[in-house]
Protein backbone atom coordinates (compact mmCIF):
# COMPACT_ATOMS: atom_id res chain seq x y z
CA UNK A 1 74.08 104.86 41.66
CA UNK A 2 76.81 107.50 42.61
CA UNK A 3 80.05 106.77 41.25
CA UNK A 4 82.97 107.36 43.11
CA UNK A 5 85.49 109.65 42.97
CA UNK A 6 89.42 108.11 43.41
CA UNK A 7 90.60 108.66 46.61
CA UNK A 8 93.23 111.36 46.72
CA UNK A 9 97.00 109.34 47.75
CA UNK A 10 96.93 110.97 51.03
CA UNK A 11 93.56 109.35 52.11
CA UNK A 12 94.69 105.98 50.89
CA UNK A 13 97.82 106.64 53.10
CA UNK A 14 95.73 106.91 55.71
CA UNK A 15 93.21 104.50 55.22
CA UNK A 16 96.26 101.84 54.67
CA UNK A 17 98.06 102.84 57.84
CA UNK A 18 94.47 102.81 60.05
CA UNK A 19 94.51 99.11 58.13
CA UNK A 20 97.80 98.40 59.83
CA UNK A 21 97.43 99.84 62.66
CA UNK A 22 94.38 97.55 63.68
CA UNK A 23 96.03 94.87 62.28
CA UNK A 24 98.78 95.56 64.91
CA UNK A 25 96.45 96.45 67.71
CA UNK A 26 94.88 92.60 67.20
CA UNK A 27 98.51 91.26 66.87
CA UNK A 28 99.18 92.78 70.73
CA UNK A 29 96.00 91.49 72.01
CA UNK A 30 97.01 88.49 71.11
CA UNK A 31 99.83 88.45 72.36
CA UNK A 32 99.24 89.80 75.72
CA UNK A 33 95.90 87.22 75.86
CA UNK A 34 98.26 84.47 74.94
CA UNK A 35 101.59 85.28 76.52
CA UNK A 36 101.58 88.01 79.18
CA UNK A 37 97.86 87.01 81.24
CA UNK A 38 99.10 83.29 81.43
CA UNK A 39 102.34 84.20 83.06
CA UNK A 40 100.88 86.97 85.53
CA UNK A 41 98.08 84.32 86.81
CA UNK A 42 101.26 81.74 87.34
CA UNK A 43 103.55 84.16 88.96
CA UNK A 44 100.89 86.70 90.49
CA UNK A 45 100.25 84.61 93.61
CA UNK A 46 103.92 84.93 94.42
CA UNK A 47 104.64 88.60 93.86
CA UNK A 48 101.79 88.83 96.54
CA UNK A 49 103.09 86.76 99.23
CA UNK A 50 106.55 88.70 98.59
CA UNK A 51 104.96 91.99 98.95
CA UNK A 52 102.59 91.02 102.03
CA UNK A 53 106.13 89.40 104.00
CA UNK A 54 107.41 92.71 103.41
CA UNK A 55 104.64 94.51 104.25
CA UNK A 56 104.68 92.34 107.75
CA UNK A 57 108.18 93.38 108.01
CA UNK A 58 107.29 96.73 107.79
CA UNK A 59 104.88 96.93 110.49
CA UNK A 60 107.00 94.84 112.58
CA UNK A 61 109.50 97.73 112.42
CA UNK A 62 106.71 100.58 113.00
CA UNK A 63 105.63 98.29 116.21
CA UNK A 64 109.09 98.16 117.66
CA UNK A 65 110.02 101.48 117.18
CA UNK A 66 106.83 102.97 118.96
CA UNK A 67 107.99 100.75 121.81
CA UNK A 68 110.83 101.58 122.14
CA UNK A 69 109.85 105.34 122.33
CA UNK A 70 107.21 104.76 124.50
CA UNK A 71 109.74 103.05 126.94
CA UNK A 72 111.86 105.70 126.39
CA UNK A 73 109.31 108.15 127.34
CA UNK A 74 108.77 108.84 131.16
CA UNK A 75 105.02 108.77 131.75
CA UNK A 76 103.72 112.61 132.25
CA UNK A 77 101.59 113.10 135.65
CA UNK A 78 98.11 113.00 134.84
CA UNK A 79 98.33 111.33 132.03
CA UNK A 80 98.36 107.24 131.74
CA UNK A 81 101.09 105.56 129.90
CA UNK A 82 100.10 105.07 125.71
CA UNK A 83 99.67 101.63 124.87
């Protein structure tokens, strides 16, 4: 059976801070599982009606002002009027 050598302090920093670091990593999975997901699948639905109402409002806006410069715009001979 090999023995083994001491690790040298610099690879036991290292090993002890990739120790930590999962430790952490599981810590913010946690909390995001725990915390963060609930409160997105509560409040999602509503930050998507908000953004479609605006979104409506938007084309709204880009359907009015194409009307109005199509009214605006004296129909060319030859051509019929744009829709």
């Amino acid at each position: 059976m090999p023995s083994e050598e001491p690790k040298r302090p610099w690879e036991q920093r290292l090993q002890d801070a990739g120790t930590r670091i999962e430790e952490e990593l599981r810590r913010l999975t946690a909390y995001l599982n725990d915390e963060i997901v609930p409160d997105v699948r509560r409040h999602g639905s509503h930050a998507l009606r908000a953004a479609a109402e605006e979104l409506h409002r938007l084309a709204r806006k880009l359907d009015d002002q194409q009307a109005q410069e199509t009214a605006a715009r004296p129909n060319e001979p030859g051509r019929p009027p744009r829709p």
